[in-house]
N, C-alpha and C. Protein backbone atom coordinates (compact mmCIF):
# COMPACT_ATOMS: atom_id res chain seq x y z
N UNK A 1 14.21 16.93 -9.23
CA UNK A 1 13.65 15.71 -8.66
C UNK A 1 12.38 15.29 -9.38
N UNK A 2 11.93 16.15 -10.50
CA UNK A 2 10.56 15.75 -10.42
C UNK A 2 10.52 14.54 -11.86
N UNK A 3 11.69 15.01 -12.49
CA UNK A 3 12.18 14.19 -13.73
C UNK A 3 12.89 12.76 -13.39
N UNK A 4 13.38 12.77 -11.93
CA UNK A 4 14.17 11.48 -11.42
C UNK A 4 13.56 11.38 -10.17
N UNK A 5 12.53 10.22 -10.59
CA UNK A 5 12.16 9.00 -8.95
C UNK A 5 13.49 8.90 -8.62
N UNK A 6 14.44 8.23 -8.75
CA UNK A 6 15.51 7.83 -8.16
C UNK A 6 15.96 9.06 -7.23
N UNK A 7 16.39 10.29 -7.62
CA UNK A 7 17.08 11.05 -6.98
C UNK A 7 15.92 11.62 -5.83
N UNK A 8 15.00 11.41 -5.91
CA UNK A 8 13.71 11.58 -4.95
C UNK A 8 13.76 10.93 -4.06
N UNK A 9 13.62 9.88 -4.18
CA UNK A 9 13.42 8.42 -3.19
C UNK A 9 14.53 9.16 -1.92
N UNK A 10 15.94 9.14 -3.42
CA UNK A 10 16.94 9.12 -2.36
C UNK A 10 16.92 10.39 -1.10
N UNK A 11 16.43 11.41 -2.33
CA UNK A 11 16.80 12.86 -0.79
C UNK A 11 15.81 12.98 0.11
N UNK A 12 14.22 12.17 -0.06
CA UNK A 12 13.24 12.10 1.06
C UNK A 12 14.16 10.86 2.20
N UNK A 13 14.52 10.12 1.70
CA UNK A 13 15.34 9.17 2.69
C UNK A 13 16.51 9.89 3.19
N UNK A 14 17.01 10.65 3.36
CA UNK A 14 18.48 11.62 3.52
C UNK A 14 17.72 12.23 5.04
N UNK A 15 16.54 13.11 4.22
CA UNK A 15 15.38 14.11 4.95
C UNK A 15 15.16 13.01 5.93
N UNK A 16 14.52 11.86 6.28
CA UNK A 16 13.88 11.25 7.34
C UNK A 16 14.41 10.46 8.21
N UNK A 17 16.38 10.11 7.37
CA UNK A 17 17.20 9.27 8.66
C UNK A 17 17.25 9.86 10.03
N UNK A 18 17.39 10.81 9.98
CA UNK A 18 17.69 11.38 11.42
C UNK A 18 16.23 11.55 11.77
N UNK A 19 14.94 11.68 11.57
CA UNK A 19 13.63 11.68 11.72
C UNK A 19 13.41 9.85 12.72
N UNK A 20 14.00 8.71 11.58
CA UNK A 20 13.77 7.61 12.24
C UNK A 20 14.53 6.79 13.28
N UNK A 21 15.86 7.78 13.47
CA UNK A 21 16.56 7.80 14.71
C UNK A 21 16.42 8.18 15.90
N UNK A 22 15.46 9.32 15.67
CA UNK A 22 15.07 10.13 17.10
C UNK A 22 13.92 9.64 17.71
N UNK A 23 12.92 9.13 16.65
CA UNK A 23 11.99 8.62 17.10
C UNK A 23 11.64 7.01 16.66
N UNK A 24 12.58 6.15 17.34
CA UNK A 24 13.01 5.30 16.68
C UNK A 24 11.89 3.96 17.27
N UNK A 25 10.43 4.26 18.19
CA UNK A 25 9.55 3.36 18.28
C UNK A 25 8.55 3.58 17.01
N UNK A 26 8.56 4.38 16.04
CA UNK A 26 7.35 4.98 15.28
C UNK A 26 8.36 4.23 13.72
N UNK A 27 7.25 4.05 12.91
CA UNK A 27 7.67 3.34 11.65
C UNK A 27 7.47 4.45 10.60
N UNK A 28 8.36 4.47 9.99
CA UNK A 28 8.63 5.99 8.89
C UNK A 28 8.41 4.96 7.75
N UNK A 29 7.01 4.91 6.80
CA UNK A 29 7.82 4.27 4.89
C UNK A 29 7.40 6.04 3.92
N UNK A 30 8.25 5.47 3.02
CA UNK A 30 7.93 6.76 2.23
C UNK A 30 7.67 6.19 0.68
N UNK A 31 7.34 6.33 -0.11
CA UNK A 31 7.74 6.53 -1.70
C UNK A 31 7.61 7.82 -2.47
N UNK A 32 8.71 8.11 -2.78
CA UNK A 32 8.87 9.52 -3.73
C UNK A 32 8.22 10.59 -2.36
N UNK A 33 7.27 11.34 -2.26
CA UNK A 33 6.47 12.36 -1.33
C UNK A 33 5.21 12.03 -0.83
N UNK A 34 4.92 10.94 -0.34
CA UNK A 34 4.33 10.14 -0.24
C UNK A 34 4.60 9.18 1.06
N UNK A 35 4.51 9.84 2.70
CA UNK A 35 5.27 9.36 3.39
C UNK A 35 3.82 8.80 4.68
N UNK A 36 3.62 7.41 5.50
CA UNK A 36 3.17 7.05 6.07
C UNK A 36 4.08 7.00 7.51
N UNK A 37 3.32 7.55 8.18
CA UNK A 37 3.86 7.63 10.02
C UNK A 37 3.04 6.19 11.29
N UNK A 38 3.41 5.45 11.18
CA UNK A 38 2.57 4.64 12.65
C UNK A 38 3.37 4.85 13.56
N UNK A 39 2.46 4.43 14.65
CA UNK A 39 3.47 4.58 16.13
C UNK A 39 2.27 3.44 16.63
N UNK A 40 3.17 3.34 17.98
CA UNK A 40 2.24 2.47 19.30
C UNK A 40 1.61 3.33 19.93
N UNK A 41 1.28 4.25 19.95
CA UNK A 41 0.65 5.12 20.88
C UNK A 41 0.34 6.58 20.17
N UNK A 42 -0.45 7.29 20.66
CA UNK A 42 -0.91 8.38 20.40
C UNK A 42 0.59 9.33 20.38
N UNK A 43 0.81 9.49 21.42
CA UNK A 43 2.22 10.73 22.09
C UNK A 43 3.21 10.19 20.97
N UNK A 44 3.82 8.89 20.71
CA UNK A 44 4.94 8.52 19.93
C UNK A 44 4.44 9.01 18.67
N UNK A 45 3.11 8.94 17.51
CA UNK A 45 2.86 9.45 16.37
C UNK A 45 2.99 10.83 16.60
N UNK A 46 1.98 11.20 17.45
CA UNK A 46 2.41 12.96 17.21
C UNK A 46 3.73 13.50 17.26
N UNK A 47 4.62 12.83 18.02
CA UNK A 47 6.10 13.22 17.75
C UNK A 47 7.02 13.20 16.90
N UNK A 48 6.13 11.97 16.23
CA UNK A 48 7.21 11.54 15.29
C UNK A 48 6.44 12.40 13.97
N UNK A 49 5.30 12.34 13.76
CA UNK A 49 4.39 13.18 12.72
C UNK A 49 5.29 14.83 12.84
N UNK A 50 4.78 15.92 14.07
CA UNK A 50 5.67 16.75 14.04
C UNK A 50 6.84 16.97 13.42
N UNK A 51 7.71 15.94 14.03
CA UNK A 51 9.51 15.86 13.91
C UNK A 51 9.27 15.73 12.01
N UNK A 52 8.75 14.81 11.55
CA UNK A 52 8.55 14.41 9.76
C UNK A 52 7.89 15.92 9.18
N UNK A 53 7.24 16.27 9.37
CA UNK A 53 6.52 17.85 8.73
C UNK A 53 7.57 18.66 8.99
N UNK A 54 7.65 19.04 10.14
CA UNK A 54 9.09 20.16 10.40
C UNK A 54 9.89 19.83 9.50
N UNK A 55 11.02 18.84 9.32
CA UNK A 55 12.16 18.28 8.96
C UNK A 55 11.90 18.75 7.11
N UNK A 56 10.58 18.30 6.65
CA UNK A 56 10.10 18.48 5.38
C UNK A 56 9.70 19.93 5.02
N UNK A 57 9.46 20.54 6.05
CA UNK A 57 9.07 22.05 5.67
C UNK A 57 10.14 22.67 5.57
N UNK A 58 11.27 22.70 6.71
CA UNK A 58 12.34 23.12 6.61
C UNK A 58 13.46 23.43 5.32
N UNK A 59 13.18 22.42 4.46
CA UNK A 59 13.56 22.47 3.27
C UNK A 59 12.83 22.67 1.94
N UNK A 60 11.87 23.21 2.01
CA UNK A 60 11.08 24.06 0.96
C UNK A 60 9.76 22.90 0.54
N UNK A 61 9.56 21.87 1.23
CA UNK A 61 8.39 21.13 0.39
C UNK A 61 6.64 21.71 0.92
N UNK A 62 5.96 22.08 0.26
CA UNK A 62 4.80 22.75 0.84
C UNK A 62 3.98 21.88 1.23
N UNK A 63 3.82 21.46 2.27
CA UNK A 63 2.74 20.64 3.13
C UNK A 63 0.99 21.19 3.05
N UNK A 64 0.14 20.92 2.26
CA UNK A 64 -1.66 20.96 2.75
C UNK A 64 -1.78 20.36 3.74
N UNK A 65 -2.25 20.79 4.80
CA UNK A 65 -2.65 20.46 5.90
C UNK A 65 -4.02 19.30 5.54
N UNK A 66 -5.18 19.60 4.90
CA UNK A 66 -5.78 18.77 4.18
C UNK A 66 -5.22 17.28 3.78
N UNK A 67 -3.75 17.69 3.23
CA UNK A 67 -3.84 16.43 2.78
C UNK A 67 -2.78 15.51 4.03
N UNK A 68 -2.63 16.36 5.41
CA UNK A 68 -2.45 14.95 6.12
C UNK A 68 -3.33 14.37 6.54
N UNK A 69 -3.09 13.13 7.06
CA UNK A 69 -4.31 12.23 7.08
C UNK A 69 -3.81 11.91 8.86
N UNK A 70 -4.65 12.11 9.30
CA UNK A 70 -4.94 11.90 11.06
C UNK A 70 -5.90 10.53 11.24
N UNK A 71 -6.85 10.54 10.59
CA UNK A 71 -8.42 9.75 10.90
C UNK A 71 -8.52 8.63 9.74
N UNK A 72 -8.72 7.81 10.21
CA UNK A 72 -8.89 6.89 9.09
C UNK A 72 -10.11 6.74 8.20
N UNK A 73 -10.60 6.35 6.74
CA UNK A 73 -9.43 5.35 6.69
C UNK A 73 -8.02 6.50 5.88
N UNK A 74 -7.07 5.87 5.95
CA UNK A 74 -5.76 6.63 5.27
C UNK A 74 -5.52 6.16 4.11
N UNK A 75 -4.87 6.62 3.07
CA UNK A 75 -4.69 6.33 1.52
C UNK A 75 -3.71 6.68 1.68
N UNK A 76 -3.03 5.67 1.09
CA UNK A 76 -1.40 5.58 0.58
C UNK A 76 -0.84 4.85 -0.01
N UNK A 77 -0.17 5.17 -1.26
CA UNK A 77 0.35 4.49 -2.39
C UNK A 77 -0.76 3.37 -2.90
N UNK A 78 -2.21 4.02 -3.28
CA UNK A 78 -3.43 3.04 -3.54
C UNK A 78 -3.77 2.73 -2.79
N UNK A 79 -3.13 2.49 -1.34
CA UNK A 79 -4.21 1.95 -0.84
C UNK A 79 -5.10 2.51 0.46
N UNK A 80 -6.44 1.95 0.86
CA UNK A 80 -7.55 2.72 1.61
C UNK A 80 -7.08 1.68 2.90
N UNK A 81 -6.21 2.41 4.32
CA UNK A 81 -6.27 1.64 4.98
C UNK A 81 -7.26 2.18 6.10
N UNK A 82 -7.76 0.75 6.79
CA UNK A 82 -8.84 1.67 7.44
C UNK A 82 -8.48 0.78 8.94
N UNK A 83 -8.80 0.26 10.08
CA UNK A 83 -8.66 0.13 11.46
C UNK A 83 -8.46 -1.59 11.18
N UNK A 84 -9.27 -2.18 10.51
CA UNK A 84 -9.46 -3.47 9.92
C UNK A 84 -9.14 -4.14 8.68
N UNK A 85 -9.31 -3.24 7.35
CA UNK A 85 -8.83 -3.70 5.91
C UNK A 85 -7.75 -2.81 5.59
N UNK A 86 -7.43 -3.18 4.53
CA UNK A 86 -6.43 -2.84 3.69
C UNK A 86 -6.96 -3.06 2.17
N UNK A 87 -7.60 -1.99 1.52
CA UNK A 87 -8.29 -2.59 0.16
C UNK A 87 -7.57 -1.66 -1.06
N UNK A 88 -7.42 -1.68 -2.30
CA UNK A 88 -7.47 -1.06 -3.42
C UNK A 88 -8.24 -0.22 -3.54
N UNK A 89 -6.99 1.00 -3.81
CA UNK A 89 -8.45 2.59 -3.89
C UNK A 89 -8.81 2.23 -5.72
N UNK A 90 -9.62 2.93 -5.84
CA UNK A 90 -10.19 2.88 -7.71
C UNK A 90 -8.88 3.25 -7.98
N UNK A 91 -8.23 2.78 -9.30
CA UNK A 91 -7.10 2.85 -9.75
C UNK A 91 -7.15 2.81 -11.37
N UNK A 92 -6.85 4.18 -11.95
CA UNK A 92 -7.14 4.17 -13.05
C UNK A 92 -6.10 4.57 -13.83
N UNK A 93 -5.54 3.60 -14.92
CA UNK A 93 -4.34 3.78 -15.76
C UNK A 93 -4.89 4.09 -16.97
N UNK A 94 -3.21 4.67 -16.97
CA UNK A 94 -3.28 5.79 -18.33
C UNK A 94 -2.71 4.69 -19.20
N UNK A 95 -3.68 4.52 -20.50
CA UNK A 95 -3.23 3.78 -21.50
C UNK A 95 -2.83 4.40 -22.68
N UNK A 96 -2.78 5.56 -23.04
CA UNK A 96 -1.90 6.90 -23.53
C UNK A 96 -1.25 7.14 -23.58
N UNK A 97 -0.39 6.88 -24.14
CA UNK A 97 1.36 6.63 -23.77
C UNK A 97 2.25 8.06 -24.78
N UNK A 98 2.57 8.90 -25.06
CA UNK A 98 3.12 9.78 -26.09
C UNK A 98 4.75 10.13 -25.14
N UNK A 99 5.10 10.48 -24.65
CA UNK A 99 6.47 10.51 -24.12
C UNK A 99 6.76 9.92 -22.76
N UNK A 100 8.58 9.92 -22.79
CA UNK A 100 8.62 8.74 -22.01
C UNK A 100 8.79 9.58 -20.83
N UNK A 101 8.38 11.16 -20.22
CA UNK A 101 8.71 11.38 -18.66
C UNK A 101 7.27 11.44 -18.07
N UNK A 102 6.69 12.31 -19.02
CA UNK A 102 5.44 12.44 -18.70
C UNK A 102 4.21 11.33 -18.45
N UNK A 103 4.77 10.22 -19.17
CA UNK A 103 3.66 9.03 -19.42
C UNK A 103 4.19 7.60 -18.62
N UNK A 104 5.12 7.28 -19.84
CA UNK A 104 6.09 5.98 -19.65
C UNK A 104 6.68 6.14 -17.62
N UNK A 105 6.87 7.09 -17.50
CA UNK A 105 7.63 7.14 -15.81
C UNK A 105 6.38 6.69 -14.98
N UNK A 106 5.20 7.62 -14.96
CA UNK A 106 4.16 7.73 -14.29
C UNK A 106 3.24 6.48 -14.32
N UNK A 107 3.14 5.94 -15.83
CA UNK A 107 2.74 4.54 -15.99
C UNK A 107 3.60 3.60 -15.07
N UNK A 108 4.63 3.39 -15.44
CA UNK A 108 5.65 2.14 -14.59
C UNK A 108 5.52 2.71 -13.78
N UNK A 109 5.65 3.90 -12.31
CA UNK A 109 5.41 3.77 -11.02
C UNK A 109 4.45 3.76 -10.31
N UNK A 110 3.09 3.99 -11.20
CA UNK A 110 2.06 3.37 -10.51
C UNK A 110 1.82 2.09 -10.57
N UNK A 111 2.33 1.54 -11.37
CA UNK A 111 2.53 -0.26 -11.73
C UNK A 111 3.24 -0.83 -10.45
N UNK A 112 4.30 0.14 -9.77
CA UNK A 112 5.46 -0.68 -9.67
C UNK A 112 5.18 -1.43 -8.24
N UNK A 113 3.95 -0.10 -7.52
CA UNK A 113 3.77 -0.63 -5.85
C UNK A 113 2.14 -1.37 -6.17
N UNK A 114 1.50 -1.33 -7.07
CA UNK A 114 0.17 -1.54 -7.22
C UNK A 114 0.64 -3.15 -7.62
N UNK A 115 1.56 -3.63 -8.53
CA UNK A 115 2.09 -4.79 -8.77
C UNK A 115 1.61 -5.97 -7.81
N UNK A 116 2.38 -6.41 -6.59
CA UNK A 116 2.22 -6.97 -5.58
C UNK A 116 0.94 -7.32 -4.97
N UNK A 117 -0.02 -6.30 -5.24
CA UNK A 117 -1.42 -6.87 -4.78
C UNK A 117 -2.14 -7.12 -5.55
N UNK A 118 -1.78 -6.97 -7.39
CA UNK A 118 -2.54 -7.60 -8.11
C UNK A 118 -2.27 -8.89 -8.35
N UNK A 119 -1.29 -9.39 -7.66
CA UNK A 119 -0.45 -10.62 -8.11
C UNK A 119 0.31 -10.69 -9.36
N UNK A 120 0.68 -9.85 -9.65
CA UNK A 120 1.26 -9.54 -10.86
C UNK A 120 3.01 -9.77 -10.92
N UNK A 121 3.27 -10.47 -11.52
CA UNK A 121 5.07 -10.87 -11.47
C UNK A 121 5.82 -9.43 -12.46
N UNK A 122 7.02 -9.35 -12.18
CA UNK A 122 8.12 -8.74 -12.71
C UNK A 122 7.98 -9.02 -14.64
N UNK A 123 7.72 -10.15 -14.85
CA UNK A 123 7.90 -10.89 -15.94
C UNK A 123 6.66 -10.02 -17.05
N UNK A 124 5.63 -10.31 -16.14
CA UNK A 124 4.49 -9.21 -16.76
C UNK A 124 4.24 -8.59 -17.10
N UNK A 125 4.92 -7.71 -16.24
CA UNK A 125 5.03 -5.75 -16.54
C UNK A 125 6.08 -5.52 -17.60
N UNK A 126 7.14 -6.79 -17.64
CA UNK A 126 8.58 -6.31 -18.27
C UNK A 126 8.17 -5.13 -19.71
N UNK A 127 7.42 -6.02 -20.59
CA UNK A 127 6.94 -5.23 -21.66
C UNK A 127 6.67 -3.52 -21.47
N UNK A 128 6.15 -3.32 -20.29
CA UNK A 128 5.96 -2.09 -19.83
C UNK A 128 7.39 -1.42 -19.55
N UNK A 129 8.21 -1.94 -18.76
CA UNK A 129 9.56 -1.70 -18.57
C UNK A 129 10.52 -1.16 -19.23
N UNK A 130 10.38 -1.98 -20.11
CA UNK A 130 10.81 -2.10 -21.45
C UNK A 130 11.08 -0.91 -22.08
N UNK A 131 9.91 -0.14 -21.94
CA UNK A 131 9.49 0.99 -22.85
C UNK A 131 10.88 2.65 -22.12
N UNK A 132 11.02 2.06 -20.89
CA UNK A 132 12.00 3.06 -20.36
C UNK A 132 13.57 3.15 -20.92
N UNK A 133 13.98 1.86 -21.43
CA UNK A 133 14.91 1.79 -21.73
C UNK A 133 15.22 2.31 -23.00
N UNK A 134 16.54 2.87 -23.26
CA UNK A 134 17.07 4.01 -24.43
C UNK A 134 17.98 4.77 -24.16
N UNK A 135 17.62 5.74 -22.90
CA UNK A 135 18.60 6.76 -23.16
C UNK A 135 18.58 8.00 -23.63
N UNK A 136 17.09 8.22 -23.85
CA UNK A 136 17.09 9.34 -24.67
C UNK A 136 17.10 10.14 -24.15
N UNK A 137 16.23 11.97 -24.64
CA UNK A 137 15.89 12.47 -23.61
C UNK A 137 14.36 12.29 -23.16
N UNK A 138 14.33 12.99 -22.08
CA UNK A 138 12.87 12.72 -21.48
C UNK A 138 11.82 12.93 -22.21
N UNK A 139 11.97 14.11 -23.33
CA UNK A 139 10.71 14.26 -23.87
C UNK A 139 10.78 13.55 -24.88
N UNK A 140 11.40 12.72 -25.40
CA UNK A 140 11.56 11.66 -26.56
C UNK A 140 10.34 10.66 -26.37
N UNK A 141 9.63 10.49 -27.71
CA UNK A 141 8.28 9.90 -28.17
C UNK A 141 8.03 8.45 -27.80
N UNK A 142 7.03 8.16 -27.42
CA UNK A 142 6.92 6.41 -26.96
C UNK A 142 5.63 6.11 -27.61
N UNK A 143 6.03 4.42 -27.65
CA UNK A 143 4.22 4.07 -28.23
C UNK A 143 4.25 2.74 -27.83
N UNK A 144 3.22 2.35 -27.21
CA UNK A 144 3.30 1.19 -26.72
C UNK A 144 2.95 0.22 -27.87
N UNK A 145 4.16 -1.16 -27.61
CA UNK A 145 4.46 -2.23 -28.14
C UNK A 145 3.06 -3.03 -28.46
N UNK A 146 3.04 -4.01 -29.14
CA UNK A 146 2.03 -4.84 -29.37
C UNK A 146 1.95 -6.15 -27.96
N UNK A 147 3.21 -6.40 -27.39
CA UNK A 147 3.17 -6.85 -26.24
C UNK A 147 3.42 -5.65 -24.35
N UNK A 148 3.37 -4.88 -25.04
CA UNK A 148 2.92 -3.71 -23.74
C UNK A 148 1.85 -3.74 -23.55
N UNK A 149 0.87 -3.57 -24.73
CA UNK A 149 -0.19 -3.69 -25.10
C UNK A 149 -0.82 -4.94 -24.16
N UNK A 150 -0.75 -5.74 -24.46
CA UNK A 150 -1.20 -7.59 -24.06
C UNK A 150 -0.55 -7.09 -22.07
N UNK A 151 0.00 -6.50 -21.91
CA UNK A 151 0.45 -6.48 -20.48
C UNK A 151 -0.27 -5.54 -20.03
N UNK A 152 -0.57 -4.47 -20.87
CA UNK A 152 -1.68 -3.69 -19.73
C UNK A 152 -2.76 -4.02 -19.79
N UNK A 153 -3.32 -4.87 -21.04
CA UNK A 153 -4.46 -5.22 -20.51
C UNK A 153 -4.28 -6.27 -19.75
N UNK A 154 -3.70 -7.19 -19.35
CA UNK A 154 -3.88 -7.82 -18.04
C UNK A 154 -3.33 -7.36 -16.65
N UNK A 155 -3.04 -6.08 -17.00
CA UNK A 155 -3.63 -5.25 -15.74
C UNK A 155 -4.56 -4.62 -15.47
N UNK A 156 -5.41 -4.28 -16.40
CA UNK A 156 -6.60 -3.98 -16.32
C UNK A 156 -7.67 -5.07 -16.04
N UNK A 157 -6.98 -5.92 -16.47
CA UNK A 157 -8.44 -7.55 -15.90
C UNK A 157 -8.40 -8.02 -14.07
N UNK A 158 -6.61 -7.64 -14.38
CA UNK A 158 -6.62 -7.63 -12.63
C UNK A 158 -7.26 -6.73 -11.91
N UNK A 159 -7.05 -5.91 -12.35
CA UNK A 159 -7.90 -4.87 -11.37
C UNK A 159 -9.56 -4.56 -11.60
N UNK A 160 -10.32 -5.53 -12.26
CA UNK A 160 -11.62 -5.27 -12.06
C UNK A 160 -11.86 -6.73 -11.51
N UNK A 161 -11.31 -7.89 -11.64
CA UNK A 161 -11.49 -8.63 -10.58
C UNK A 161 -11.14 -9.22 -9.45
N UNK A 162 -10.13 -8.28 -8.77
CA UNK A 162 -9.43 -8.32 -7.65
C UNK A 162 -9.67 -7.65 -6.90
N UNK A 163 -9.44 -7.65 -4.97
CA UNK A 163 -9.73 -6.56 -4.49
C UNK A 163 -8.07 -6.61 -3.74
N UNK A 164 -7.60 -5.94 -3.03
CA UNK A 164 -6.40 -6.18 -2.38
C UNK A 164 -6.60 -6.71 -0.36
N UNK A 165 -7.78 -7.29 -0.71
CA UNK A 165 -7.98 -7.17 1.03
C UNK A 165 -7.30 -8.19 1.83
N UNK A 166 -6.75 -8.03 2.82
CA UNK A 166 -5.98 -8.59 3.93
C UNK A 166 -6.45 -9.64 4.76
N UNK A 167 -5.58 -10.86 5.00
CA UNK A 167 -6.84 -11.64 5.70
C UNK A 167 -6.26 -11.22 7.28
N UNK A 168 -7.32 -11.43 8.11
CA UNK A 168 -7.29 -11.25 9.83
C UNK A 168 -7.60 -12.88 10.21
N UNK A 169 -7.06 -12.48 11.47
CA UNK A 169 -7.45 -14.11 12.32
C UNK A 169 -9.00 -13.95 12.88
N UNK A 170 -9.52 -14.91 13.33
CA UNK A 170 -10.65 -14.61 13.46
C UNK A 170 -10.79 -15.78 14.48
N UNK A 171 -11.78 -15.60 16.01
CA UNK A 171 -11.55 -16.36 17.07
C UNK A 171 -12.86 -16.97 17.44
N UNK A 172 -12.92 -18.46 17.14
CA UNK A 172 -14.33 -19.35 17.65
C UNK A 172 -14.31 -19.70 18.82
N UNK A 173 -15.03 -19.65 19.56
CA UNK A 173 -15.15 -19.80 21.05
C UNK A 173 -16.30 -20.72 21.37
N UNK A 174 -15.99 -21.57 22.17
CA UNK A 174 -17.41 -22.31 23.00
C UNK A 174 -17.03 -23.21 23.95
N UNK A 175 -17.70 -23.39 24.55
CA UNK A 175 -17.98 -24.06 26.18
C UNK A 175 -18.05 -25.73 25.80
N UNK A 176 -17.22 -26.42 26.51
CA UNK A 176 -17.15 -27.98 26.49
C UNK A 176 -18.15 -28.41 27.33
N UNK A 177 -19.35 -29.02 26.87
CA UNK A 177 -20.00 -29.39 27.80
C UNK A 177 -19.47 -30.52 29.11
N UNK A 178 -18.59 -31.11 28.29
CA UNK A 178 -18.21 -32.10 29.73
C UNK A 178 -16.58 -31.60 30.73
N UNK A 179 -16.05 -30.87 30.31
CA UNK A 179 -15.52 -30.33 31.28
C UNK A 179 -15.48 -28.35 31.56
N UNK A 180 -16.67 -28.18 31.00
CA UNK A 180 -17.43 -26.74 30.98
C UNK A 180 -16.11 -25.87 30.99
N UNK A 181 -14.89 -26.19 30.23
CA UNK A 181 -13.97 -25.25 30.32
C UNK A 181 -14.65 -24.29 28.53
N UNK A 182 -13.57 -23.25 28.28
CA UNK A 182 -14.37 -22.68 27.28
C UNK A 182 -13.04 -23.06 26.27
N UNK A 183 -12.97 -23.20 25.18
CA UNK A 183 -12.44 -23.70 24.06
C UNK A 183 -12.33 -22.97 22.85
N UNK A 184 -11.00 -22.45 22.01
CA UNK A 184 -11.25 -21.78 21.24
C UNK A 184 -10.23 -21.95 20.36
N UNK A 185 -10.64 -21.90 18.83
CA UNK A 185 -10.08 -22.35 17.67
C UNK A 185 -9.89 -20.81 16.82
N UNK A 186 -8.25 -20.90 16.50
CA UNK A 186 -8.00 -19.34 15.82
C UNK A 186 -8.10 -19.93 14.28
N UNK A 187 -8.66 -19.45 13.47
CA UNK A 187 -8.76 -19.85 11.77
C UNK A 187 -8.45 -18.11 11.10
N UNK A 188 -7.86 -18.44 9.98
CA UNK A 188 -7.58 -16.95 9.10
C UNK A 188 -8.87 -16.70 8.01
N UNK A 189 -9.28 -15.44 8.23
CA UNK A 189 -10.37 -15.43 6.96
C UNK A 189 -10.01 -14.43 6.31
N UNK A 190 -10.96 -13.91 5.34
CA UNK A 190 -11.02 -12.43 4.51
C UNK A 190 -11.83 -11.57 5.60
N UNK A 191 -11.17 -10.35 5.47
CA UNK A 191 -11.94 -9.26 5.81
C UNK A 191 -11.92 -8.78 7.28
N UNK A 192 -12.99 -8.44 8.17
CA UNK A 192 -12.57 -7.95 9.41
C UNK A 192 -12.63 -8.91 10.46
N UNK A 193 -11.88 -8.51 11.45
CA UNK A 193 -11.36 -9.85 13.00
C UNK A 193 -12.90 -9.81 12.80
N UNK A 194 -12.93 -11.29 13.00
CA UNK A 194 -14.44 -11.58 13.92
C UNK A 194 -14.52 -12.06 15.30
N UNK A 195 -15.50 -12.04 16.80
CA UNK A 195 -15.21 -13.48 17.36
C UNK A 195 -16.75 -13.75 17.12
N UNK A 196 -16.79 -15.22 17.35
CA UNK A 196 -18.01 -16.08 17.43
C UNK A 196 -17.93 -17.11 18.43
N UNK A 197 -19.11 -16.87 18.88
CA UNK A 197 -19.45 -17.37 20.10
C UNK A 197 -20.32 -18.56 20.06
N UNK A 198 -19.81 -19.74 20.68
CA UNK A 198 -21.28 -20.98 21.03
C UNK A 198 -20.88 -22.07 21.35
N UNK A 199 -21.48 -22.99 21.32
CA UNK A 199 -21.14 -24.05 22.95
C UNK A 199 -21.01 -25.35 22.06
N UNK A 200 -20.51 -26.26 22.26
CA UNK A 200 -19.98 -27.32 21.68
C UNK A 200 -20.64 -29.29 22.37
N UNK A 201 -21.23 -29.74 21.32
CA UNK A 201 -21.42 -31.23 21.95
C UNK A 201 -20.56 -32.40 21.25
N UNK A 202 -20.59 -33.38 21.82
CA UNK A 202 -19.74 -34.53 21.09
C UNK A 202 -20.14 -34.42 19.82
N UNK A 203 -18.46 -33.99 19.14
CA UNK A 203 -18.76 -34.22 17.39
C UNK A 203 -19.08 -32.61 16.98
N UNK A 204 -19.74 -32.23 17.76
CA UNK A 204 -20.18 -30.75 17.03
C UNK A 204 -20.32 -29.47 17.68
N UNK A 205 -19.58 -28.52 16.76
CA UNK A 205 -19.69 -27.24 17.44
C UNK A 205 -20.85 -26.30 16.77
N UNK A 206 -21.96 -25.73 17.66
CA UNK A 206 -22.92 -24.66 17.29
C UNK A 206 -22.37 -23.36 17.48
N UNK A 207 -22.17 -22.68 16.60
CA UNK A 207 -21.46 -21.09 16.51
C UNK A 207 -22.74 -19.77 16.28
N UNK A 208 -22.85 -18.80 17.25
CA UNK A 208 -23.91 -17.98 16.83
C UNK A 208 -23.46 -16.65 17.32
């Protein structure tokens, strides 16, 4: 498995069907060993957390207790989620390219989920892509293209001026002076829920 994402993906998904059947209010994602648990409630995660470790130990994968994550914020697949954001952990690519299991694999799959929040299209990376195709064997030599080249560095521009953060709704509130009911306007911003509070006259609302 460690030479084929593909055959990975597939036998952690084999491992967790019957995991997301039994506990079928709690949301199971995984990539490769790399698996995130939510639930609605405290009792539904711990069950379903349990039922996912067991199920995974059972079949030889060695779990660090360290590295589950209980408390936020949580990191997964890049990213730092915390009660409110969702941001880009530091993300640092290998522009070193010498064979295609060791380098070329590990390059394209950190590309592949990091993609999407750099705004980065399919079309982009292809050059990177690119580099997988052949056939050879795994330890067979790679060197990145003169247009691989031109594609990672505009992944590298993305990622020093981008952040990946999430927008929240955010709730204005205030008091109508002429029929003293209270009034409130939902708008989407960057960053964490806010509310704001303040009272409103003809034409204008004061927010504090």
């Amino acid at each position: 498995m460690k030479n084929s994402p593909v055959i990975c993906q597939w036998y952690v998904t084999s491992l967790l069907s019957p995991i997301r059947a039994a506990a079928d209010k709690a949301i199971i994602h995984h990539y490769m060993d790399d698996v995130l648990v939510c639930a609605p409630n405290d009792d539904v995660l711990s069950h379903a957390l349990d039922l996912t470790i067991n199920a995974l130990i059972a079949v030889g994968f060695k779990l660090q207790e360290e590295k589950v994550q209980r408390m936020p914020p949580w990191r997964y697949l890049g990213l730092e989620i915390s009660k409110w954001t969702i941001v880009l952990q530091k993300l640092e690519i290998r522009t070193k390219v010498s064979t295609l299991a060791s380098d070329v694999h590990q390059l394209c799959g950190a590309l592949n989920w990091v993609r999407p929040w750099l705004g980065l299209t399919t079309e982009d990376l292809a050059p990177l892509f690119d580099l997988l195709k052949g056939g050879e064997e795994l330890s067979s030599p790679r060197v990145l293209t003169p247009e691989a080249k031109k594609a990672l560095e505009k992944v590298q521009d993305c990622m020093s001026t981008r952040q990946a953060h999430r927008s929240h709704k955010s709730v204005l509130t205030w008091r109508d002076p002429q029929t003293q009911q209270w009034e409130a306007d939902v708008v989407e911003v960057e960053g964490s829920p806010q509310v704001a509070v303040g009272r409103s006259r003809p034409g204008i609302r004061e927010v504090f």
